[in-house]
C-alpha atoms as a PDB file:
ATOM      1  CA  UNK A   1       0.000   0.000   0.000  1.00  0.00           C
ATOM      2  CA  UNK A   2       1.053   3.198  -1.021  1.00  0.00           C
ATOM      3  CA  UNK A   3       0.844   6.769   0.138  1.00  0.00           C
ATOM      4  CA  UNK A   4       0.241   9.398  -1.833  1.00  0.00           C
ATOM      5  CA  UNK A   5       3.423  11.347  -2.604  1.00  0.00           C
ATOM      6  CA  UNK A   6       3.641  15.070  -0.705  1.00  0.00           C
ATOM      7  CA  UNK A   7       2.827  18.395  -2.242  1.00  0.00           C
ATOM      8  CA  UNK A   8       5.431  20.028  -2.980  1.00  0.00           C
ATOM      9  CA  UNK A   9       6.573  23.836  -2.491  1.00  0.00           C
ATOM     10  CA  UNK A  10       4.236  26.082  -3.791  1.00  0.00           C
ATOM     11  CA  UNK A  11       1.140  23.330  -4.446  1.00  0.00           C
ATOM     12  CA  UNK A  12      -1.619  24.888  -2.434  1.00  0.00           C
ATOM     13  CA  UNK A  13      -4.660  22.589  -1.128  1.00  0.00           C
ATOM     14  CA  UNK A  14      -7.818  23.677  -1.784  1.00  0.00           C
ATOM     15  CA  UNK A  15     -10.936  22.324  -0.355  1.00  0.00           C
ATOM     16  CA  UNK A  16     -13.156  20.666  -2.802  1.00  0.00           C
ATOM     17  CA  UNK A  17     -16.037  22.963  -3.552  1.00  0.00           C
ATOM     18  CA  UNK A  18     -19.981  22.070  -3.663  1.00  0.00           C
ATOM     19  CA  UNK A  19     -21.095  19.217  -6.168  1.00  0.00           C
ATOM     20  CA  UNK A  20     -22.807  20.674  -9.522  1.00  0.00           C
ATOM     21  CA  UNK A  21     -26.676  20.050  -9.171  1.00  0.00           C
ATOM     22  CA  UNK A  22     -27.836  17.409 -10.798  1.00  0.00           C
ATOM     23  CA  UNK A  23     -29.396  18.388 -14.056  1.00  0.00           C
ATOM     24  CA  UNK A  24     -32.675  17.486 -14.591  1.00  0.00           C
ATOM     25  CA  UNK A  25     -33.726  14.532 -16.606  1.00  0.00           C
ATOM     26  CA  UNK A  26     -34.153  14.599 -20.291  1.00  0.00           C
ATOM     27  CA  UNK A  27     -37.667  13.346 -20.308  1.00  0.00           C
ATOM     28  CA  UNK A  28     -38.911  15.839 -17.507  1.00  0.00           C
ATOM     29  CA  UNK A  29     -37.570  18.501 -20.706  1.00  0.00           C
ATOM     30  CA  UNK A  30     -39.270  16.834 -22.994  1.00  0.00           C
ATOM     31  CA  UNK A  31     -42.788  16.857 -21.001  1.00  0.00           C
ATOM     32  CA  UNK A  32     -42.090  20.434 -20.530  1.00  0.00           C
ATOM     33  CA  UNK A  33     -41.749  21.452 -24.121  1.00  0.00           C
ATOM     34  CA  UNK A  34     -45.187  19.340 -25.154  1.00  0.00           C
ATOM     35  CA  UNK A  35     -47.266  21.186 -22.734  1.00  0.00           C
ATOM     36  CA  UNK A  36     -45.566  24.393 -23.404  1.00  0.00           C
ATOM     37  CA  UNK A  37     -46.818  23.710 -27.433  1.00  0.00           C
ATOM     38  CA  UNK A  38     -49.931  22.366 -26.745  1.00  0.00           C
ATOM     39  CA  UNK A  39     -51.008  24.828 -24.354  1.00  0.00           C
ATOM     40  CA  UNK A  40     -52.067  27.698 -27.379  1.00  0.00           C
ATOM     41  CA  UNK A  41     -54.314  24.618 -28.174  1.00  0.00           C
ATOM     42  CA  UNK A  42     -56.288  24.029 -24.929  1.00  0.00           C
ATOM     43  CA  UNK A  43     -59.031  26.221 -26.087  1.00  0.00           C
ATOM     44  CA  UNK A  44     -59.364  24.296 -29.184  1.00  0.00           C
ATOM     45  CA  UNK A  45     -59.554  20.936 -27.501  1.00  0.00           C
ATOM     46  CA  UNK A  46     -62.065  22.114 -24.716  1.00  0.00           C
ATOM     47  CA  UNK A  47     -64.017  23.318 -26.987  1.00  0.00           C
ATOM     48  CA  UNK A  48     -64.022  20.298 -29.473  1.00  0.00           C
ATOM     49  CA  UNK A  49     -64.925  18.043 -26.813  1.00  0.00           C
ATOM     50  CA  UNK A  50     -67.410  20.480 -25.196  1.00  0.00           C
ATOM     51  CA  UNK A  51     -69.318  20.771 -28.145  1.00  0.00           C
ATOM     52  CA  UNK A  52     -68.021  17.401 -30.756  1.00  0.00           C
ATOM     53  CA  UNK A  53     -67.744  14.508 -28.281  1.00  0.00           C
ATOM     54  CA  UNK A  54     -69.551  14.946 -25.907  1.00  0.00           C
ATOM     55  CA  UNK A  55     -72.839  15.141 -28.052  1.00  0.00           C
ATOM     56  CA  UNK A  56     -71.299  12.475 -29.851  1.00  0.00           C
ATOM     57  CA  UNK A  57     -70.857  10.204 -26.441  1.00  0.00           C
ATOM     58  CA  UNK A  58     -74.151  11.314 -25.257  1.00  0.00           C
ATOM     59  CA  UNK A  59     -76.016  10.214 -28.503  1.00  0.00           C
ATOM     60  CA  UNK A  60     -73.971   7.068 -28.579  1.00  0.00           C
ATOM     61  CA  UNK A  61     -75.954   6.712 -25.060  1.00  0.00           C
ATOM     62  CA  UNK A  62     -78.790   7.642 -26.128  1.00  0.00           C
ATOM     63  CA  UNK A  63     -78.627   5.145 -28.776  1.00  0.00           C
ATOM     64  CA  UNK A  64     -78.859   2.239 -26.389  1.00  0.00           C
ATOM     65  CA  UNK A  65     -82.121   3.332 -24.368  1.00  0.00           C
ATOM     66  CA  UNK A  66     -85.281   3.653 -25.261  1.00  0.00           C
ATOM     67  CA  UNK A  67     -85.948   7.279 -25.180  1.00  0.00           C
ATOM     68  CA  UNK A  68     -89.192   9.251 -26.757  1.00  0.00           C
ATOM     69  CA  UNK A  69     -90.355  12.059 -27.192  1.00  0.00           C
ATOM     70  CA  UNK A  70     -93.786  11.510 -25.977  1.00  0.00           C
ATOM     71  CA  UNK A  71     -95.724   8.999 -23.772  1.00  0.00           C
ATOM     72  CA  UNK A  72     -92.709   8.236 -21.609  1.00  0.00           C
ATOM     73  CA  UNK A  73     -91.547   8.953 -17.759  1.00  0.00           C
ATOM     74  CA  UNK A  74     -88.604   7.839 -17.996  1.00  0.00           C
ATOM     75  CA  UNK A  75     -86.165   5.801 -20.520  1.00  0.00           C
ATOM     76  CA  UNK A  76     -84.003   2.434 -19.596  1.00  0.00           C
ATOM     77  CA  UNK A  77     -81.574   0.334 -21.746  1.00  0.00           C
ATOM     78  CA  UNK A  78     -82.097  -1.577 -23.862  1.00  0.00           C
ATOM     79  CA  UNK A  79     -78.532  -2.659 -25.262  1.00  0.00           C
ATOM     80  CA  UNK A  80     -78.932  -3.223 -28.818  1.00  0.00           C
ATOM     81  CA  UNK A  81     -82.309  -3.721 -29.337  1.00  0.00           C
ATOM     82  CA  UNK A  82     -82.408  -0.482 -31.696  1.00  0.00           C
ATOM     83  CA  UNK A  83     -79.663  -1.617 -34.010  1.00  0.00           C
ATOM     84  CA  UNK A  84     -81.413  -5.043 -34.136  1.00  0.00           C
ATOM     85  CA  UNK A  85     -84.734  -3.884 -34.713  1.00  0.00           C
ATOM     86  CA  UNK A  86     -82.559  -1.293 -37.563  1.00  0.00           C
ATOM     87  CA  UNK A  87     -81.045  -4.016 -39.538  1.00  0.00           C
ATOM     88  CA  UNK A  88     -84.627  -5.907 -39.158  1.00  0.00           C
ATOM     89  CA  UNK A  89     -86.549  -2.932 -40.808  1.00  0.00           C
ATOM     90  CA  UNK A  90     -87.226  -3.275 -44.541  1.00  0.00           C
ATOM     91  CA  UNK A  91     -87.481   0.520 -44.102  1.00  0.00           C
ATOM     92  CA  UNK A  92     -84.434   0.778 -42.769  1.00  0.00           C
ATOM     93  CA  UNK A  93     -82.858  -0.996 -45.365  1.00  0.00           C
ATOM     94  CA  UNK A  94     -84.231   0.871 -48.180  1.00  0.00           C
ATOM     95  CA  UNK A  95     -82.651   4.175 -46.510  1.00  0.00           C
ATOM     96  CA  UNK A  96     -79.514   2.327 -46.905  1.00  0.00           C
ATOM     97  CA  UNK A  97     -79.825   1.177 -50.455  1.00  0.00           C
ATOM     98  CA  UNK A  98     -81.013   4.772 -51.120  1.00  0.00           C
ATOM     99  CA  UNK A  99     -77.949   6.722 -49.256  1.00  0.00           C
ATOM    100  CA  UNK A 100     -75.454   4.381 -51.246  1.00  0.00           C
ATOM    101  CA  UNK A 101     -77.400   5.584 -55.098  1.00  0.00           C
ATOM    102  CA  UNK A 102     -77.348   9.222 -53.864  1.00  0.00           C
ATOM    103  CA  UNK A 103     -73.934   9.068 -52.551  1.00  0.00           C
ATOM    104  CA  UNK A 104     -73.053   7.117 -55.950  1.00  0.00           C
ATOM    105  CA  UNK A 105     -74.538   9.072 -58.473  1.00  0.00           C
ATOM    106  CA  UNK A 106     -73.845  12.494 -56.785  1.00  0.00           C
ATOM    107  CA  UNK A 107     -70.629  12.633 -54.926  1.00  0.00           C
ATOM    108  CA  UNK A 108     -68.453   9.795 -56.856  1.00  0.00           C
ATOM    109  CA  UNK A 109     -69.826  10.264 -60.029  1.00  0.00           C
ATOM    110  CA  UNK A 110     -71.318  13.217 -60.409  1.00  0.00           C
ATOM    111  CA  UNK A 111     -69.369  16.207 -58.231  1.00  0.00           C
ATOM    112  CA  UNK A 112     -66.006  14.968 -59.022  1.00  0.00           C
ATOM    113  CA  UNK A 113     -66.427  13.887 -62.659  1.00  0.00           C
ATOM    114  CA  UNK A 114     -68.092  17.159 -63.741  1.00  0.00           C
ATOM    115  CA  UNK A 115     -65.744  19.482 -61.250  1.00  0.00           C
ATOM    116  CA  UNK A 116     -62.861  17.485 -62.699  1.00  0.00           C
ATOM    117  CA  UNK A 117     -64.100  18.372 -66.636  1.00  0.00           C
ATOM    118  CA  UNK A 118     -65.184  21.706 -65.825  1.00  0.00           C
ATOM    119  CA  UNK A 119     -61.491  22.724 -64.308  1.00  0.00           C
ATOM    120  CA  UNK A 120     -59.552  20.827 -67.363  1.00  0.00           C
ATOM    121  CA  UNK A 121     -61.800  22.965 -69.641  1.00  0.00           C
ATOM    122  CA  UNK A 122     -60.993  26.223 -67.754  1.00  0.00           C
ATOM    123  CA  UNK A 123     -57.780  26.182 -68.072  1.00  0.00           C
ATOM    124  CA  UNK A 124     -57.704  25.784 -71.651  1.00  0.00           C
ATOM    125  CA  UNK A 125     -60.304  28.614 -72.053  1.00  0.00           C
ATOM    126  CA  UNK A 126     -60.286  32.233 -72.268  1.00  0.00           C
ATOM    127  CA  UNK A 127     -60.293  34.590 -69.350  1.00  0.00           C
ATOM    128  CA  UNK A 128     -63.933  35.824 -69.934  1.00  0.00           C
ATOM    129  CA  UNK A 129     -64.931  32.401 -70.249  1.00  0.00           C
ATOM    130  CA  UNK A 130     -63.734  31.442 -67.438  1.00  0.00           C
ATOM    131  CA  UNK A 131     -64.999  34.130 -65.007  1.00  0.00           C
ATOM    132  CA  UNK A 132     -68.672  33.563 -66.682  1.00  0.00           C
ATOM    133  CA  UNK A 133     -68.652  30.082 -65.844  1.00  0.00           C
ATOM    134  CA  UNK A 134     -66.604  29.992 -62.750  1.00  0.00           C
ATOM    135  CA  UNK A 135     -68.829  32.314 -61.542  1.00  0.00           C
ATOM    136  CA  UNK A 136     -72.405  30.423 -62.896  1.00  0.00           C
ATOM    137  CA  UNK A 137     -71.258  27.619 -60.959  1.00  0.00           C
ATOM    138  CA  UNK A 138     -69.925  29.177 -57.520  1.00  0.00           C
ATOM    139  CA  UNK A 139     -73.302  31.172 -57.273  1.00  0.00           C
ATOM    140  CA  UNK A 140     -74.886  27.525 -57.210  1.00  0.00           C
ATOM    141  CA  UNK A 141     -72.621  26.344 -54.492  1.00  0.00           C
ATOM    142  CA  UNK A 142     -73.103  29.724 -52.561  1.00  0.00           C
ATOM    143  CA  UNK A 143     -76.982  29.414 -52.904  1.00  0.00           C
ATOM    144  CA  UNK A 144     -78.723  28.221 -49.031  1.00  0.00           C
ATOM    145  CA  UNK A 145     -79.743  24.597 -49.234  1.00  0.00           C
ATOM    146  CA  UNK A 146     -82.947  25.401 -49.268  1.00  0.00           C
ATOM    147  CA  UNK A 147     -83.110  27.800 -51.632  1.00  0.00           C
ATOM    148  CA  UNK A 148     -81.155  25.441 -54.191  1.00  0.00           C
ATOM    149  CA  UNK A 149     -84.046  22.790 -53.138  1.00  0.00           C
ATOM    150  CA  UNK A 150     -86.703  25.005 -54.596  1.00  0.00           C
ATOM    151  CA  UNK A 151     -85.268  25.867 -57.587  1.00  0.00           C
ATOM    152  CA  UNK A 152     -85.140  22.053 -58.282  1.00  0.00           C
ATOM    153  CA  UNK A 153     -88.530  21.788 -57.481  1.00  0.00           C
ATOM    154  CA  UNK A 154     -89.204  24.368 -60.030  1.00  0.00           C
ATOM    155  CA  UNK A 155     -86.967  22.481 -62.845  1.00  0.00           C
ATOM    156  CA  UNK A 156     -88.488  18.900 -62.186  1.00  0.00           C
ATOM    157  CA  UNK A 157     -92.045  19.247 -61.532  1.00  0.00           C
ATOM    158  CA  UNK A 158     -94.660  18.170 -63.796  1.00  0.00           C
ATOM    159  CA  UNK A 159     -95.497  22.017 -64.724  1.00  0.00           C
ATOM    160  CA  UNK A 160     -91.799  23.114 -64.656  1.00  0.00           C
ATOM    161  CA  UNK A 161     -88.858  24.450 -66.805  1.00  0.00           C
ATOM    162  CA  UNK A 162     -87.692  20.738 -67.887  1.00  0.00           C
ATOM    163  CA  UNK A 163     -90.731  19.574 -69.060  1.00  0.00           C
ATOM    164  CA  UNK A 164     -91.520  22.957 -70.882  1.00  0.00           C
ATOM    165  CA  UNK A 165     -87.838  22.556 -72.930  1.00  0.00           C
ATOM    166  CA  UNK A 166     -89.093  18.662 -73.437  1.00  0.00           C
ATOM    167  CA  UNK A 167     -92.247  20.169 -74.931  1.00  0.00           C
ATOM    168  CA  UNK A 168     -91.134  22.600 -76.984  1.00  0.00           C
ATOM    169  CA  UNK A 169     -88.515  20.277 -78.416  1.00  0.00           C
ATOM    170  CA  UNK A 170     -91.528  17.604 -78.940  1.00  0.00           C
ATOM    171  CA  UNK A 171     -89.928  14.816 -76.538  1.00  0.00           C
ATOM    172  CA  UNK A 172     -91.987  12.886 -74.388  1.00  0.00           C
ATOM    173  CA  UNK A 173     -91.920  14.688 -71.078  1.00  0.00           C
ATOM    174  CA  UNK A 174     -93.027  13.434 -67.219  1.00  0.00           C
ATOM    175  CA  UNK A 175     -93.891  13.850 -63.823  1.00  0.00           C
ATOM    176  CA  UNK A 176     -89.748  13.379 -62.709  1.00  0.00           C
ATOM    177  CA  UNK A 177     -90.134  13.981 -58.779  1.00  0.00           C
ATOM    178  CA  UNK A 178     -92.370  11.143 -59.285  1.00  0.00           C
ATOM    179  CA  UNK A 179     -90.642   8.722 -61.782  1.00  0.00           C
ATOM    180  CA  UNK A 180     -87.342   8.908 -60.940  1.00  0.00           C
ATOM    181  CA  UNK A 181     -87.186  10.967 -57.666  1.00  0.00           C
ATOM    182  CA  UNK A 182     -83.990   9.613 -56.394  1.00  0.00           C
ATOM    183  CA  UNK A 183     -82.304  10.706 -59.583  1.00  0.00           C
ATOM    184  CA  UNK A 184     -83.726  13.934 -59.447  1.00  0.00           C
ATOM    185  CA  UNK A 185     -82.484  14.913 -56.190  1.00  0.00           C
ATOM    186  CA  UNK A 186     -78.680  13.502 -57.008  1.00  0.00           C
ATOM    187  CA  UNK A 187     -78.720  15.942 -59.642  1.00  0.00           C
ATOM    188  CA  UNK A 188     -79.805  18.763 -57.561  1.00  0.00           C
ATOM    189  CA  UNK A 189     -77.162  17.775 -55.593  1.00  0.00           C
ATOM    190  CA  UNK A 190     -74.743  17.437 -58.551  1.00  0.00           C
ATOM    191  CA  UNK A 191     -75.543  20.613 -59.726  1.00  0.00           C
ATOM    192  CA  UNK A 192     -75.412  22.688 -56.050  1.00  0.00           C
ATOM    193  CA  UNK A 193     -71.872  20.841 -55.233  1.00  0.00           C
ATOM    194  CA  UNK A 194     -69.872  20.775 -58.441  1.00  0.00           C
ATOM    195  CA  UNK A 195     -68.085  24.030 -57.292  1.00  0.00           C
ATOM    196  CA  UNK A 196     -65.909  22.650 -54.727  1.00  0.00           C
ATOM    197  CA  UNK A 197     -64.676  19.888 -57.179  1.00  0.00           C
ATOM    198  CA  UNK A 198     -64.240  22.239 -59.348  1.00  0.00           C
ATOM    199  CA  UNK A 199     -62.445  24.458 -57.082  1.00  0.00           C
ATOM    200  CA  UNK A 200     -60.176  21.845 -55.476  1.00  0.00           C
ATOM    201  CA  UNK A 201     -59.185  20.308 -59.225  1.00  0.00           C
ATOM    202  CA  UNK A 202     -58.344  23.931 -60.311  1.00  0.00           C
ATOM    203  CA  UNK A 203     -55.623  24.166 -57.568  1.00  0.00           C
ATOM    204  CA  UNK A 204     -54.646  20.880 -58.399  1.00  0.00           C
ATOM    205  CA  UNK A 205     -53.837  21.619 -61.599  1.00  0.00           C
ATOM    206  CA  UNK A 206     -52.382  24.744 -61.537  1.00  0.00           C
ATOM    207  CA  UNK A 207     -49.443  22.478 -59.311  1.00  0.00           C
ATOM    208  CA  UNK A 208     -48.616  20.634 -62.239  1.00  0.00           C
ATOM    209  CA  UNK A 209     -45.562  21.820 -63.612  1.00  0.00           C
ATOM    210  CA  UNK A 210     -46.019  22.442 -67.770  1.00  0.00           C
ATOM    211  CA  UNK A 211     -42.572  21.352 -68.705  1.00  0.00           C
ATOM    212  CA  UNK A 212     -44.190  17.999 -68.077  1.00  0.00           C
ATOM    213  CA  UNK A 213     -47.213  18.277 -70.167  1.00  0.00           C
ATOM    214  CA  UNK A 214     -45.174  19.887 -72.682  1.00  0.00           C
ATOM    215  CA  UNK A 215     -42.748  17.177 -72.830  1.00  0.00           C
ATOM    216  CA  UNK A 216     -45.750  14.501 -73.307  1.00  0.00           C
ATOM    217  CA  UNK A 217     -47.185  16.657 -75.775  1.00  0.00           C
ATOM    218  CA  UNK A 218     -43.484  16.870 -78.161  1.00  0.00           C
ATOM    219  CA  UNK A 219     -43.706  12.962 -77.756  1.00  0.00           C
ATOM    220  CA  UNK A 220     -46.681  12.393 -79.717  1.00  0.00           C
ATOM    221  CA  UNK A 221     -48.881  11.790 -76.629  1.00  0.00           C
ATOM    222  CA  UNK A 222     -52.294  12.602 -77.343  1.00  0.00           C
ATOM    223  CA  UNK A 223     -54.976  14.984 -74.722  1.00  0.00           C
ATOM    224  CA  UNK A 224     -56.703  11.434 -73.468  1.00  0.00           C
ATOM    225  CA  UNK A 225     -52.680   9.735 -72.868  1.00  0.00           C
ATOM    226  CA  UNK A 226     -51.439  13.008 -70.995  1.00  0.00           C
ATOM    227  CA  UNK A 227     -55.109  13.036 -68.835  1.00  0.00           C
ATOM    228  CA  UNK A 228     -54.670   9.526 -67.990  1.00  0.00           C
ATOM    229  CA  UNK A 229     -50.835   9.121 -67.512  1.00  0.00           C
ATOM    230  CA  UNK A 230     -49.980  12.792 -66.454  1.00  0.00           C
ATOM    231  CA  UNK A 231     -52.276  14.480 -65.167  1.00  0.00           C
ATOM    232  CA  UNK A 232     -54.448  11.834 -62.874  1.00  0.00           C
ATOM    233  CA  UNK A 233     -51.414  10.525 -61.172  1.00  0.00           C
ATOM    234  CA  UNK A 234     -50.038  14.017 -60.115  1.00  0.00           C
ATOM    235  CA  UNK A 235     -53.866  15.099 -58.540  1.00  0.00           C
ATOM    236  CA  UNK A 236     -54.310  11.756 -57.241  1.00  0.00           C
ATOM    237  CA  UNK A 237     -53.960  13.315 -53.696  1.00  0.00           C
ATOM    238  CA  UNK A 238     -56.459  16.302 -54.573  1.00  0.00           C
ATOM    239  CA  UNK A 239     -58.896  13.564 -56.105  1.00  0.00           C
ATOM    240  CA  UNK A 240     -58.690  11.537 -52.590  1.00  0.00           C
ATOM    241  CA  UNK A 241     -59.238  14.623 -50.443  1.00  0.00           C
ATOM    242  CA  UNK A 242     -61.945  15.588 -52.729  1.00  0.00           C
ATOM    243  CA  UNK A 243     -64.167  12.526 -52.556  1.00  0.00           C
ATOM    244  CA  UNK A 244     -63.508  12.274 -49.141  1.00  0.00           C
ATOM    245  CA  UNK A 245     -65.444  15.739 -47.975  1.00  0.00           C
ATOM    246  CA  UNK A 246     -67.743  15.776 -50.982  1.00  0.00           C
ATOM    247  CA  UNK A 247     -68.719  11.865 -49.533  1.00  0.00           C
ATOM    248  CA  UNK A 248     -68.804  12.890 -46.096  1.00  0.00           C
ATOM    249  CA  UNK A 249     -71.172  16.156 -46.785  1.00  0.00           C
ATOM    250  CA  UNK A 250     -73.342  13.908 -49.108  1.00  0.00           C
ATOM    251  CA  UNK A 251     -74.343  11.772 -46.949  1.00  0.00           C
ATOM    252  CA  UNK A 252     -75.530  14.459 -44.497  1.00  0.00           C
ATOM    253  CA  UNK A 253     -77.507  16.200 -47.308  1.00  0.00           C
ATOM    254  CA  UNK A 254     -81.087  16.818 -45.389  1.00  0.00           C
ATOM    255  CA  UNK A 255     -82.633  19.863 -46.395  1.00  0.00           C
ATOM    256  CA  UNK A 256     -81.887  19.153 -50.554  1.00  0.00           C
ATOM    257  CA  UNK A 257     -84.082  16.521 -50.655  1.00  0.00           C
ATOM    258  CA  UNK A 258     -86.505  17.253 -47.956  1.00  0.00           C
ATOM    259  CA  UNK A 259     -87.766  20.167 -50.144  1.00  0.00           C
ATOM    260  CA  UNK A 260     -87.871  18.454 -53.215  1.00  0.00           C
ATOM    261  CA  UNK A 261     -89.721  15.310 -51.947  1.00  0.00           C
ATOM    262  CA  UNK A 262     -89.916  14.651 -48.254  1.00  0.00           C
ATOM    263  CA  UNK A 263     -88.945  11.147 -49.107  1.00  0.00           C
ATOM    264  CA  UNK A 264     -91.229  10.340 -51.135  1.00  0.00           C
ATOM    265  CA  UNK A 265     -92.934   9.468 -53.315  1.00  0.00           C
ATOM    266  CA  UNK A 266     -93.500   6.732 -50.629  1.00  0.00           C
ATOM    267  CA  UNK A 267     -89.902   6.217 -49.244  1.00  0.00           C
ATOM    268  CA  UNK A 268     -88.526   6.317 -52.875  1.00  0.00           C
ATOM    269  CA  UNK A 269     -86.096   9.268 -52.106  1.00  0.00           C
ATOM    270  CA  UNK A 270     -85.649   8.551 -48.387  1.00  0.00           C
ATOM    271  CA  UNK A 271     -82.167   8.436 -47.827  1.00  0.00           C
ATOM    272  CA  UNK A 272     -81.221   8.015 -44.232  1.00  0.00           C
ATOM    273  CA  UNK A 273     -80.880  11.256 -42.443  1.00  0.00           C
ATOM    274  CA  UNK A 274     -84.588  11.780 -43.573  1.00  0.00           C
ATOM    275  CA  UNK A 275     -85.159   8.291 -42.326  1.00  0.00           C
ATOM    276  CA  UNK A 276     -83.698   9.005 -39.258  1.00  0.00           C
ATOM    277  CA  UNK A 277     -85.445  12.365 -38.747  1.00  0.00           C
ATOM    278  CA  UNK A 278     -88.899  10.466 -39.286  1.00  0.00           C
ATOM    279  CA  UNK A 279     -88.016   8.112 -36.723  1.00  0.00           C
ATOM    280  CA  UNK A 280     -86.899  10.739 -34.104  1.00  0.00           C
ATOM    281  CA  UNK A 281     -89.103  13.756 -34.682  1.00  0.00           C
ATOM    282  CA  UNK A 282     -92.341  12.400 -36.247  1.00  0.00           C
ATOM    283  CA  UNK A 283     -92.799   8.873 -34.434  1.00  0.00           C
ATOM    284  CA  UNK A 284     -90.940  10.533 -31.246  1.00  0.00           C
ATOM    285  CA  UNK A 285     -88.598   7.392 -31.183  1.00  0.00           C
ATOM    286  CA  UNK A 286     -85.476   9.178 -29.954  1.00  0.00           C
ATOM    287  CA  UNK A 287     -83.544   6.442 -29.286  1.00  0.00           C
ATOM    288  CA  UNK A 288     -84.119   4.526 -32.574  1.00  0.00           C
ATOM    289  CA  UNK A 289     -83.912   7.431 -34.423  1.00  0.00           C
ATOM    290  CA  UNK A 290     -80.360   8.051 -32.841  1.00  0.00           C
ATOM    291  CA  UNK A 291     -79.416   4.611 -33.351  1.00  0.00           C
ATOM    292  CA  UNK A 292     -79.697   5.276 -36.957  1.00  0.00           C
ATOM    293  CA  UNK A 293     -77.939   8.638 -36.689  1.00  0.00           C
ATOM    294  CA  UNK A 294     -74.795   6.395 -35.012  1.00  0.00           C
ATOM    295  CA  UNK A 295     -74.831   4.206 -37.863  1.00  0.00           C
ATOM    296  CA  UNK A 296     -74.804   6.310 -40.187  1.00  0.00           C
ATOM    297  CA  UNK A 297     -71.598   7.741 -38.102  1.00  0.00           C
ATOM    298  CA  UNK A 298     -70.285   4.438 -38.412  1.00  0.00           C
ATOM    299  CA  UNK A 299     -70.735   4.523 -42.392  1.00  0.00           C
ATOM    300  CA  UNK A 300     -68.980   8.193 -42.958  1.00  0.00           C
ATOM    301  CA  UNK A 301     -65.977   6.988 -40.468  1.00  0.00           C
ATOM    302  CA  UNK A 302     -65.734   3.811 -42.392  1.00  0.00           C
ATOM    303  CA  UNK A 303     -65.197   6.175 -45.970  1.00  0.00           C
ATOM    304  CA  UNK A 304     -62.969   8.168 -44.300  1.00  0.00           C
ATOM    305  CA  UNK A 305     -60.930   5.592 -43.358  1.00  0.00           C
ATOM    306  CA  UNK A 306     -60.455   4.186 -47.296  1.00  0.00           C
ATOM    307  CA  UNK A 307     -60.249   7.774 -48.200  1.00  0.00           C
ATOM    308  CA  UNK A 308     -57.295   8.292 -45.608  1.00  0.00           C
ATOM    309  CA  UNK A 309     -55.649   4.756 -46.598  1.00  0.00           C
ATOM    310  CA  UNK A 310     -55.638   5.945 -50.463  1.00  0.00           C
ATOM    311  CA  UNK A 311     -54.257   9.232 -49.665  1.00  0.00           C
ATOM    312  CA  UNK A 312     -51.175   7.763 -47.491  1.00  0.00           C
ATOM    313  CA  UNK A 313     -49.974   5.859 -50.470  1.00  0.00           C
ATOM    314  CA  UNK A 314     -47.375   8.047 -52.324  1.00  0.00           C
ATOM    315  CA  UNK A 315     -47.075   9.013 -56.185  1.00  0.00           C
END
């Protein structure tokens, strides 16, 4: 064992000082800094589950009792009697059917096929072109719900302005809100929402860089080549978002079709947030009404999610 050797001449001992405090852990830092960025959106989150979940989580509980408007103390639970007695109701069913051919016809088909030509037109046409019909079709979007509704209750009646062109031009003309009333109201609905698409495919195209399209163009590819192997590949994101929030507000469309028909002729053109406002507000069901109204939750998560899968996947 060994000593340790002596200072020498002119080494002077100091004391050791105090110890450094310990610095705090890493994670502790990180905590800090996520409450210090989420803070500015506290507000937003109270008020999102304030007024967005909690209705939702009340009407979810709603859903499972047998609630009415009318001719009822008090309400118990009933588990899943509602959705049962849903998926057991020929009515109900039809609704269904009906939702998918409006959501079809209008949103899928209609909205983004037409918004898609109408922008791909545009920008090959002149400027006053352009503002005239950019701003014919806006005014439709712009138009209250209701307002749009009667207009298309003026155009398809059996004394209105589509049979009176049928006339004059000699064709054979009908009672269309009566025929065909589901078709009717999915082109209302066409015809009131083909801004957006057209909107959101504008954008979308304006992105696309022309050295591209030229280049296509100098190789002999022809306008249907460059739409299909150009153009629709580079907005494939646009066309993704696009169907997703002109699906989602199509199947929510109440008022549209309410003025037109009510439903009817029958339940012919009773999609199913008329279906579900019969149920809740004219036979006082609450409960099976709301049932309904969850399901029909269920169907626009369930879109969103294939929307949100498509729009993951890169170029």
């Amino acid at each position: 064992m060994t000593s340790a050797p002596p200072a020498g001449p002119g080494v002077v001992k100091t004391a050791p000082g105090p110890a450094a405090p310990p610095h705090p852990p890493a994670d502790r830092h990180d905590v800090r800094r996520a409450l210090t960025r989420a803070l500015p959106l506290s507000p937003a989150v109270v008020l999102l589950l304030l007024f967005l979940a909690g209705p939702i989580a009340y009407c979810a509980y709603i859903a499972f009792t047998d609630l009415q408007l009318t001719g009822q103390a008090e309400s118990s639970f009933i588990g899943f009697d509602n959705f049962r007695a849903a998926f057991k109701d020929d009515a109900f069913l039809n609704a269904v059917w009906l939702t998918l051919v409006f959501t079809v016809l209008s949103s899928l088909i209609g909205q983004n096929t037409l918004g898609l030509s109408l922008a791909v037109l545009m920008q090959r046409a002149s400027k006053p072109v352009r503002t005239v019909t950019g701003g014919i079709v806006i005014a439709a979007w712009v138009l209250p719900e209701v307002v749009a509704g009667f207009l298309l209750y003026a155009f398809f009646r059996r004394e209105g302005t589509l049979n009176a062109v049928l006339d004059w031009l000699h064709l054979p003309s009908q009672n269309w809100l009566f025929t065909l009333p589901i078709l009717a109201v999915s082109f209302a609905n066409v015809w009131r929402g083909t801004a957006f698409s057209m909107l959101v495919y504008s954008a979308a195209l304006n992105e696309i860089p022309k050295e591209i399209t030229e280049a296509a163009e100098v190789d002999g590819a022809g306008g249907w080549r460059r739409m299909w192997h150009i153009t629709l590949p580079m907005i494939r994101r646009s066309i993704g978002t696009n169907l997703m929030l002109n699906t989602l507000q199509t199947l929510s469309v109440f008022g549209l079709i309410w003025v037109m028909t009510r439903g009817g002729p029958g339940n012919r053109s009773q999609t199913l947030p008329l279906f579900m406002y019969e149920q809740a507000f004219q036979k006082s069901m609450i409960g099976y009404g709301t049932a309904v109204a969850l399901l029909l939750l269920v169907v626009g998560s369930l879109f969103s999610l294939v929307y949100m899968r498509l729009l993951r996947t890169e170029v």
